[in-house]
C-alpha atoms as a PDB file:
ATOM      1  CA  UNK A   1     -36.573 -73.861   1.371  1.00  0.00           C
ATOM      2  CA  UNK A   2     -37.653 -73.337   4.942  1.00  0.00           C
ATOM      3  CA  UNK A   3     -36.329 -69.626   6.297  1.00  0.00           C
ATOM      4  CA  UNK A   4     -35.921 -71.190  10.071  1.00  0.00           C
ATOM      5  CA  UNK A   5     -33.502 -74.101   8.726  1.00  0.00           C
ATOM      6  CA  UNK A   6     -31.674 -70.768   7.755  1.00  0.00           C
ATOM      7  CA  UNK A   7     -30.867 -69.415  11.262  1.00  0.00           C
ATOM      8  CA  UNK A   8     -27.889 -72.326  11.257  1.00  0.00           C
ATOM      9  CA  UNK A   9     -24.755 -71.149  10.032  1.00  0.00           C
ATOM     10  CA  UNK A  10     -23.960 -74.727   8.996  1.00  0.00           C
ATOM     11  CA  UNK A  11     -27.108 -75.230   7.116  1.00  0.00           C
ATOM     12  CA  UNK A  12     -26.511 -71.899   5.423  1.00  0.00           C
ATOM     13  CA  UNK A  13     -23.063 -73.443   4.411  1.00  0.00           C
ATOM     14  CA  UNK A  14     -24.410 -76.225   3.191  1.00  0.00           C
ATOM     15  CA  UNK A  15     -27.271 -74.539   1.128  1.00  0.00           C
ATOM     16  CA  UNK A  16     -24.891 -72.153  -0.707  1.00  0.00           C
ATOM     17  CA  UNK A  17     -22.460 -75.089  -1.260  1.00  0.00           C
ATOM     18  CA  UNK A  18     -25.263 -76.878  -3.128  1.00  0.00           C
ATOM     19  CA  UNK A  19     -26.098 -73.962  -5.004  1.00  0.00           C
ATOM     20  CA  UNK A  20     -22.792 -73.208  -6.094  1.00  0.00           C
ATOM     21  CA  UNK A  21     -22.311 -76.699  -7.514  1.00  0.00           C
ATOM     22  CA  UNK A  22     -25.639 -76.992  -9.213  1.00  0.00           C
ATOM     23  CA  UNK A  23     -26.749 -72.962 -10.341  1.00  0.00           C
ATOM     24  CA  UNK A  24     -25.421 -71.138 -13.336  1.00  0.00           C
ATOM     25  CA  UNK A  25     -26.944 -68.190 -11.541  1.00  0.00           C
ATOM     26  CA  UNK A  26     -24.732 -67.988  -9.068  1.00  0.00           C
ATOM     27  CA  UNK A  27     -25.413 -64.583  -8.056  1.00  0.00           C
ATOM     28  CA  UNK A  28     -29.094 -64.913  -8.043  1.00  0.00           C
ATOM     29  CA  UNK A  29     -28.750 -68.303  -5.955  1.00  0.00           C
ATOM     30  CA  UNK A  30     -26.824 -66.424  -3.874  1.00  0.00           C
ATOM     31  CA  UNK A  31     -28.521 -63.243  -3.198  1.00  0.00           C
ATOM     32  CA  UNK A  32     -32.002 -65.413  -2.570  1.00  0.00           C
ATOM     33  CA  UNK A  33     -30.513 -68.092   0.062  1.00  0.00           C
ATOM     34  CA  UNK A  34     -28.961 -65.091   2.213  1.00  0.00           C
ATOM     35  CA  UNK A  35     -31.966 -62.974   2.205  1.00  0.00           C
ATOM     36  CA  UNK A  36     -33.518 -65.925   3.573  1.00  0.00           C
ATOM     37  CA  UNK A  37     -30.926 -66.636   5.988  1.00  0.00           C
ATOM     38  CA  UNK A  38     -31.233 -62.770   6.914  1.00  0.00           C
ATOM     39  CA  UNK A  39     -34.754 -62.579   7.433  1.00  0.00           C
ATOM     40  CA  UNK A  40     -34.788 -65.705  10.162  1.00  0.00           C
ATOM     41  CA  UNK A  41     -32.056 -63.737  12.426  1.00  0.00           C
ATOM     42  CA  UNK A  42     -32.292 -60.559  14.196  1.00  0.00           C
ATOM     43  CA  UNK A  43     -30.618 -58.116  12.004  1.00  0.00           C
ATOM     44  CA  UNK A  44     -27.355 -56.238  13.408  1.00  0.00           C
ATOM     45  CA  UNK A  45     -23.605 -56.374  12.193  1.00  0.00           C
ATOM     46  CA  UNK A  46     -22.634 -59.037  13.806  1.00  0.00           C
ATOM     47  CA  UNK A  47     -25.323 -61.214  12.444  1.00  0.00           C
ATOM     48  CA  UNK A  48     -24.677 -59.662   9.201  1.00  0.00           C
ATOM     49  CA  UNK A  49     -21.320 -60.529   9.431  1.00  0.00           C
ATOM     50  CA  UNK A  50     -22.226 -64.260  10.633  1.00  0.00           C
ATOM     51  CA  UNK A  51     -24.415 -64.363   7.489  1.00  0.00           C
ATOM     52  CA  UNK A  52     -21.449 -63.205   5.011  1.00  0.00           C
ATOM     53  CA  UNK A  53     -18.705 -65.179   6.913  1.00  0.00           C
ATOM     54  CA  UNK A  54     -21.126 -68.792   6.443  1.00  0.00           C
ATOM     55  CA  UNK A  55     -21.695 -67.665   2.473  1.00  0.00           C
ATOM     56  CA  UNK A  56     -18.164 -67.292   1.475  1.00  0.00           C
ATOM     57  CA  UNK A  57     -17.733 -70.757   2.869  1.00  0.00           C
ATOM     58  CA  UNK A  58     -20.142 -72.177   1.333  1.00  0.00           C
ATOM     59  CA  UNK A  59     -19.264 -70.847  -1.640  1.00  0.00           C
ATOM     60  CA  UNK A  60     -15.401 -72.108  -0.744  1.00  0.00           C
ATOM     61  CA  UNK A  61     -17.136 -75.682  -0.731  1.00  0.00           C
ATOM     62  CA  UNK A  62     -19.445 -75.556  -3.591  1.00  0.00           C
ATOM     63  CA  UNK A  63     -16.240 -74.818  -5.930  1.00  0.00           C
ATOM     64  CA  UNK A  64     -15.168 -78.157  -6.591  1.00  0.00           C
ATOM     65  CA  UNK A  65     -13.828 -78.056 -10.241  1.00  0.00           C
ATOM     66  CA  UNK A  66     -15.512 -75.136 -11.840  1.00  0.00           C
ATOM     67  CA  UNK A  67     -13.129 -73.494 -14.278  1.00  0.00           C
ATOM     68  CA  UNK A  68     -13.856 -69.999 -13.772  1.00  0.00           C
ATOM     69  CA  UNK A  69     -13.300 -69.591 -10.451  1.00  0.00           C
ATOM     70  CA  UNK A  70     -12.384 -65.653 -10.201  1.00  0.00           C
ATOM     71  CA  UNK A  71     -15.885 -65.119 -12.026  1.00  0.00           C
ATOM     72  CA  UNK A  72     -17.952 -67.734  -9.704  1.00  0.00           C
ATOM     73  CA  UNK A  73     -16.302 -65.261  -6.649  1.00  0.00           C
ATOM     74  CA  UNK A  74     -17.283 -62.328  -8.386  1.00  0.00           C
ATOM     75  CA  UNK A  75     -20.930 -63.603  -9.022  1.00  0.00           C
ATOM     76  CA  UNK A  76     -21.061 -64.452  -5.412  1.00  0.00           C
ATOM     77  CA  UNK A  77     -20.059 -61.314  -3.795  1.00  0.00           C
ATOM     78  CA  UNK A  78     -22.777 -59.827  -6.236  1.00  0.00           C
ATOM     79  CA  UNK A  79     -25.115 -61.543  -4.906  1.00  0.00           C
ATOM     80  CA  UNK A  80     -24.595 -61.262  -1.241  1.00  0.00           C
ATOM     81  CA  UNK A  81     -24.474 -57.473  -2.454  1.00  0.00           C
ATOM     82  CA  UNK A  82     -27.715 -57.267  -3.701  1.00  0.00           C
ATOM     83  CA  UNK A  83     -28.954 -59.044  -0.373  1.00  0.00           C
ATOM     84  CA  UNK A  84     -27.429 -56.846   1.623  1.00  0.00           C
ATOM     85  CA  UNK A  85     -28.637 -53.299  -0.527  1.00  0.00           C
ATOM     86  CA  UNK A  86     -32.103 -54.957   0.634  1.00  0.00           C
ATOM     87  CA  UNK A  87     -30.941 -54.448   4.369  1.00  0.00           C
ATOM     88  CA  UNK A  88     -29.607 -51.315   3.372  1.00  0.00           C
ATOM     89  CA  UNK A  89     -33.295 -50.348   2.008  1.00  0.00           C
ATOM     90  CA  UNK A  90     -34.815 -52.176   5.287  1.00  0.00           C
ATOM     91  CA  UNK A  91     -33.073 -49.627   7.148  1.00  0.00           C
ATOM     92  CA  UNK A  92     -34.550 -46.721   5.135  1.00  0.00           C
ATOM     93  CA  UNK A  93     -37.973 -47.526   5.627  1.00  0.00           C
ATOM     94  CA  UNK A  94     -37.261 -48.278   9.577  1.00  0.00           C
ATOM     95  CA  UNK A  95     -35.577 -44.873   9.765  1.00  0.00           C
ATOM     96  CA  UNK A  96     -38.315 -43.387   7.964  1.00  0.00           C
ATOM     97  CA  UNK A  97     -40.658 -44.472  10.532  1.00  0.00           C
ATOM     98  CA  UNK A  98     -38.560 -43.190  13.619  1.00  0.00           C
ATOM     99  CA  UNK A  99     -38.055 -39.241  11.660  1.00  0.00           C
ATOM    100  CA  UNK A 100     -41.987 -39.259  10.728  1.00  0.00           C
ATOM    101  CA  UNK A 101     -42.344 -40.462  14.596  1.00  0.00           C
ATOM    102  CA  UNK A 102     -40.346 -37.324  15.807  1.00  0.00           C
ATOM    103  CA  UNK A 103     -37.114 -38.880  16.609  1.00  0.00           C
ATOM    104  CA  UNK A 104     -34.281 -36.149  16.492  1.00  0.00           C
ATOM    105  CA  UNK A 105     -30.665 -37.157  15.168  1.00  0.00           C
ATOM    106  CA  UNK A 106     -29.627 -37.120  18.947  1.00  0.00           C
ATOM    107  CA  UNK A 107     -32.460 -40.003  19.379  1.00  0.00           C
ATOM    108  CA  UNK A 108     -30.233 -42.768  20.554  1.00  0.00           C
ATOM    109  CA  UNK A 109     -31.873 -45.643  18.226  1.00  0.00           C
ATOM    110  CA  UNK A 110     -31.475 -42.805  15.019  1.00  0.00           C
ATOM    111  CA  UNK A 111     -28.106 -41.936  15.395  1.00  0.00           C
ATOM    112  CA  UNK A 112     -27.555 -45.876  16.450  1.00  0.00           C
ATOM    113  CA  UNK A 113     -28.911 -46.905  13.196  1.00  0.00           C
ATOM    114  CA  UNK A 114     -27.052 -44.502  11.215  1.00  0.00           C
ATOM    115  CA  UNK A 115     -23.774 -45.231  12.918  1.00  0.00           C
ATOM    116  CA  UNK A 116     -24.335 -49.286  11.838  1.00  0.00           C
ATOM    117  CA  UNK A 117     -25.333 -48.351   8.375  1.00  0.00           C
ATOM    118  CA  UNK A 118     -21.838 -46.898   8.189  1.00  0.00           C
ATOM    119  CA  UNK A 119     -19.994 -49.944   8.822  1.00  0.00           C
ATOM    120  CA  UNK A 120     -21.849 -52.225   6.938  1.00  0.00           C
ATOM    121  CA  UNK A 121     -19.685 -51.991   3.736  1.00  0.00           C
ATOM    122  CA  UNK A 122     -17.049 -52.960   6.112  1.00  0.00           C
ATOM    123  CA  UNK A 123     -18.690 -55.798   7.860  1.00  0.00           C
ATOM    124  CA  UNK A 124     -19.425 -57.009   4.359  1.00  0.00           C
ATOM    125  CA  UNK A 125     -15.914 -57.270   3.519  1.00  0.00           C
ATOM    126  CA  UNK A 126     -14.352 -58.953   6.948  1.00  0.00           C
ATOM    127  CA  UNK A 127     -17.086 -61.682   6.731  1.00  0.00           C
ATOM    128  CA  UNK A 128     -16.064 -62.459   2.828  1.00  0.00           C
ATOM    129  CA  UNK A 129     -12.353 -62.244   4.753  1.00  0.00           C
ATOM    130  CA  UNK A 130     -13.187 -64.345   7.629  1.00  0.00           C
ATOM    131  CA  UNK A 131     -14.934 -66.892   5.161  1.00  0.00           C
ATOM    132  CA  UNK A 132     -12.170 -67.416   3.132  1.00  0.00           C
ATOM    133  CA  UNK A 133      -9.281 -67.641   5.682  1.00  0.00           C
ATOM    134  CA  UNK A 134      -9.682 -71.335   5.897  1.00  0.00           C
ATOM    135  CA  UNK A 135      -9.398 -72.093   2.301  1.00  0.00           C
ATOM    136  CA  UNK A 136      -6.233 -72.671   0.449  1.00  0.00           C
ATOM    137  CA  UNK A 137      -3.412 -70.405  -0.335  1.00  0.00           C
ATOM    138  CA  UNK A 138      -4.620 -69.930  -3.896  1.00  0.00           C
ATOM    139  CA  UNK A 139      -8.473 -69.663  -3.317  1.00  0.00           C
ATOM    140  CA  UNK A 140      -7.939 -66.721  -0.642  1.00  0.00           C
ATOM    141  CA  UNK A 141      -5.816 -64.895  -3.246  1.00  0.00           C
ATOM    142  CA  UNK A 142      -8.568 -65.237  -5.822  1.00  0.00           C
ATOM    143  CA  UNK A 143     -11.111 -63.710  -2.922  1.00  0.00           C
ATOM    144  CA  UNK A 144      -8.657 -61.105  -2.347  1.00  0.00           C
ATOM    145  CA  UNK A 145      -8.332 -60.220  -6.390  1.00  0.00           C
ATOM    146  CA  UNK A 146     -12.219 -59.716  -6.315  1.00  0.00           C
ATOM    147  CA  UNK A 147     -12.291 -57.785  -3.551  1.00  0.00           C
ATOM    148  CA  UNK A 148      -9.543 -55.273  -4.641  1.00  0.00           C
ATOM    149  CA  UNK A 149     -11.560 -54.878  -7.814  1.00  0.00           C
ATOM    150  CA  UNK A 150     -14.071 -53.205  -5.881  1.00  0.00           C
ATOM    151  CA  UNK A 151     -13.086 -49.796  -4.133  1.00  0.00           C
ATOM    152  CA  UNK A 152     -14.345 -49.249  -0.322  1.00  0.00           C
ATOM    153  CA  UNK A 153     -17.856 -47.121  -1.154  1.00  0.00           C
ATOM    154  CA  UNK A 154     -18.186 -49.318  -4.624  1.00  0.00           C
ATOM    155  CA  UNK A 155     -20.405 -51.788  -3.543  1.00  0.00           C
ATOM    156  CA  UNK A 156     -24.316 -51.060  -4.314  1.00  0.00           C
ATOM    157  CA  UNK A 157     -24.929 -51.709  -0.383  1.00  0.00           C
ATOM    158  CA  UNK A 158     -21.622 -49.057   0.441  1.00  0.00           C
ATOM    159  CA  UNK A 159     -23.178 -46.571  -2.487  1.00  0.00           C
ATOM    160  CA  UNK A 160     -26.612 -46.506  -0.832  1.00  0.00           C
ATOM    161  CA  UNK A 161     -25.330 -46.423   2.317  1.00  0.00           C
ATOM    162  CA  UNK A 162     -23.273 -43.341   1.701  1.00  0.00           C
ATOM    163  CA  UNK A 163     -26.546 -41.676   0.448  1.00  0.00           C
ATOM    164  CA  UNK A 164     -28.615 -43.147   3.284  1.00  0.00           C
ATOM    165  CA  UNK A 165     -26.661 -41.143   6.141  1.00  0.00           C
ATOM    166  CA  UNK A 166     -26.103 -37.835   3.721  1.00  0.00           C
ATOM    167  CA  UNK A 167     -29.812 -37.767   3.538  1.00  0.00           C
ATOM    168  CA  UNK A 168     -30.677 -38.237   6.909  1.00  0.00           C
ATOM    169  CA  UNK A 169     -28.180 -35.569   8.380  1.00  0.00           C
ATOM    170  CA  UNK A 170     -30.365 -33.289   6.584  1.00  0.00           C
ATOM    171  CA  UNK A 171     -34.109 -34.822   7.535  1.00  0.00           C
ATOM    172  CA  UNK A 172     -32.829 -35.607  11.593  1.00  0.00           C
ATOM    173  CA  UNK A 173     -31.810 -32.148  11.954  1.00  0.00           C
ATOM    174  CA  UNK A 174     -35.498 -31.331  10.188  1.00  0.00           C
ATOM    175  CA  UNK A 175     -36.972 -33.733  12.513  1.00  0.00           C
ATOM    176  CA  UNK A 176     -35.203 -32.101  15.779  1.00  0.00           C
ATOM    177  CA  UNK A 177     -36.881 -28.841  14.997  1.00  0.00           C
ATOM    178  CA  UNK A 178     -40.812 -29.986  14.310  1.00  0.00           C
ATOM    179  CA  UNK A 179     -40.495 -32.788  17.071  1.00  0.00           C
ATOM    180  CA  UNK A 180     -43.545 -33.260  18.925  1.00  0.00           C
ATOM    181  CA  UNK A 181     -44.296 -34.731  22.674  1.00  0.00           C
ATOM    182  CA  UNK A 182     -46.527 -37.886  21.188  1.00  0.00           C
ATOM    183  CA  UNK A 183     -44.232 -38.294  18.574  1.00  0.00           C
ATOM    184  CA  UNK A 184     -41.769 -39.417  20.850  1.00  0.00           C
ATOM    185  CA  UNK A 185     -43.071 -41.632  22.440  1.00  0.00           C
ATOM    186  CA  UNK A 186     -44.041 -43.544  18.978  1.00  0.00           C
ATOM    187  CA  UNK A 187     -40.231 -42.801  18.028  1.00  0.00           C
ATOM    188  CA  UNK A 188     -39.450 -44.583  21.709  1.00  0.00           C
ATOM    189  CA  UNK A 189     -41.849 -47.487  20.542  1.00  0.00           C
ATOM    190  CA  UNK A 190     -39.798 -48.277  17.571  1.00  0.00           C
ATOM    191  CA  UNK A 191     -36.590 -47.612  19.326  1.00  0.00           C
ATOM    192  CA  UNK A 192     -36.627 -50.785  21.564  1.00  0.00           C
ATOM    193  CA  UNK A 193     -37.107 -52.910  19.024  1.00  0.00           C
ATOM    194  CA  UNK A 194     -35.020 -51.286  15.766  1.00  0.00           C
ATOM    195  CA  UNK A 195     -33.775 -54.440  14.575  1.00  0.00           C
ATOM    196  CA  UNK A 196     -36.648 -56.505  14.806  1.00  0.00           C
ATOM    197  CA  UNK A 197     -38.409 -53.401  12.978  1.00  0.00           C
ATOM    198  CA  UNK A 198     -35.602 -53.557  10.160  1.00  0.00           C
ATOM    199  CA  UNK A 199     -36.080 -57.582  10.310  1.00  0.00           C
ATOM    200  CA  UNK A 200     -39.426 -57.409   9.380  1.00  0.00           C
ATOM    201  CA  UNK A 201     -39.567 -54.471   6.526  1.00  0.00           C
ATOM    202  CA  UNK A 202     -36.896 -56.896   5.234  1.00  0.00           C
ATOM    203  CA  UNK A 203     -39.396 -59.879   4.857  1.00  0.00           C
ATOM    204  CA  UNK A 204     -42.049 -57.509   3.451  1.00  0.00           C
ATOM    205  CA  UNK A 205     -39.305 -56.156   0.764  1.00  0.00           C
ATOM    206  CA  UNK A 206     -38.410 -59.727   0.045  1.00  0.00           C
ATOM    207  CA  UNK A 207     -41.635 -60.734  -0.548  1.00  0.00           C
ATOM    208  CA  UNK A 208     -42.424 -57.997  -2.820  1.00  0.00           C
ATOM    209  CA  UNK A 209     -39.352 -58.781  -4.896  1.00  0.00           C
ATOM    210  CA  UNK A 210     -40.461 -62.563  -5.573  1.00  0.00           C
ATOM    211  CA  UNK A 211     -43.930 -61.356  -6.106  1.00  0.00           C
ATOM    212  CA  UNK A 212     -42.242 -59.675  -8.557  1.00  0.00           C
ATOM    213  CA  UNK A 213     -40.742 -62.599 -10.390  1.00  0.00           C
ATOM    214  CA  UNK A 214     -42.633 -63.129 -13.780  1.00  0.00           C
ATOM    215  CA  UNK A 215     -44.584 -66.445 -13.601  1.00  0.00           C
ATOM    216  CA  UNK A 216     -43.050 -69.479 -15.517  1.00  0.00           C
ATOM    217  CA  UNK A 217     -45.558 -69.715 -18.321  1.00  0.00           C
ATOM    218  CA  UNK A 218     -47.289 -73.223 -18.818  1.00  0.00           C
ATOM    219  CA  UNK A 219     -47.179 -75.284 -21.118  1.00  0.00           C
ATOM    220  CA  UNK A 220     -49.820 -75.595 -23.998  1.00  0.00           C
ATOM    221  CA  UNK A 221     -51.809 -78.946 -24.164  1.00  0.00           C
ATOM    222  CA  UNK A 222     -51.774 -80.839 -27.135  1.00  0.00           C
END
């Protein structure tokens, strides 16, 4: 799977669709196509909420006949969960980088990246909304039983986000009091290009996961 076909929302469609009809990991499937598809865009909420928006209807297409089609929607939005928690951790490690730089909480790209990590959760649930408006009457009700299932804060990417800005209340207001002249100007360095930053620490994290992957074993000859 090539990451650039990714940066088309139509491709992405298409990729998920297949999945969906072929994987009995859905949520796996899931989770890796739209990490790719992440990693090839410039990561903000709107992009985010491009990326959600094109899985949910690709997942709408993939359906076809499947049975259990409440637990093939629940698998999904796991998945594009544990994608997102990834850009949730992405943003940790870039936020790191602008506190150990100097940045203060009143640093315009610190308090910028805080204020999108808030709205994430939310962002996650209008693109599942906006994905499924053009499906039927019955498939939009099934999205909307999975989605009330899960209270606002009760997604893994919401949960770490919520613990994400506590913590960093407390280390900004650190950083504003031992902030130091060259310091800034590394902090300023990041600042122009934050999401590009995030972009790439979420490559490096999704590399590290499938490095990860235990290696299929081989087998023995005869």
């Amino acid at each position: 799977m090539k990451t650039a076909a990714l940066n088309s929302d139509e491709m992405l469609e298409s990729m998920v669709a297949e999945a969906v009809k072929q994987q009995t990991q859905i949520r796996s499937a899931v989770r890796d196509i739209m990490l790719k598809a992440l990693q090839a865009r410039e990561l903000g909420l709107n992009q985010i909420n491009n990326v959600v928006r094109s899985v949910t209807k690709g997942v709408n297409a993939g359906l076809g006949d499947k049975d259990d089609v409440e637990k093939v929607l629940a698998d999904a939005v796991a998945g594009m969960d544990d994608a997102l928690l990834k850009v949730v951790e992405a943003n940790q490690v870039a936020l790191t980088k602008l506190t150990e730089g100097g940045a203060s909480f009143e640093e315009s790209s610190l308090k910028k990246g805080l204020d999108e990590l808030e709205k994430f959760e939310d962002r996650f649930r209008d693109g599942i909304q906006q994905g499924a408006q053009e499906a039927g009457a019955r498939l939009k009700q099934q999205w909307a039983s999975v989605l009330e299932k899960i209270p606002h804060g009760g997604t893994d990417t919401g949960e770490r986000v919520v613990q994400t800005i506590a913590g960093y209340t407390q280390q900004t207001q650190e950083a504003m009091r031992q902030s130091r002249e060259a310091g800034l100007k590394v902090a300023h360095t990041f600042a122009q290009n934050y999401a590009t930053l995030v972009s790439g620490v979420l490559m490096g994290l999704s590399e590290a996961m499938q490095h990860g992957k235990p290696k299929p074993t081989k087998p023995k000859s005869k």
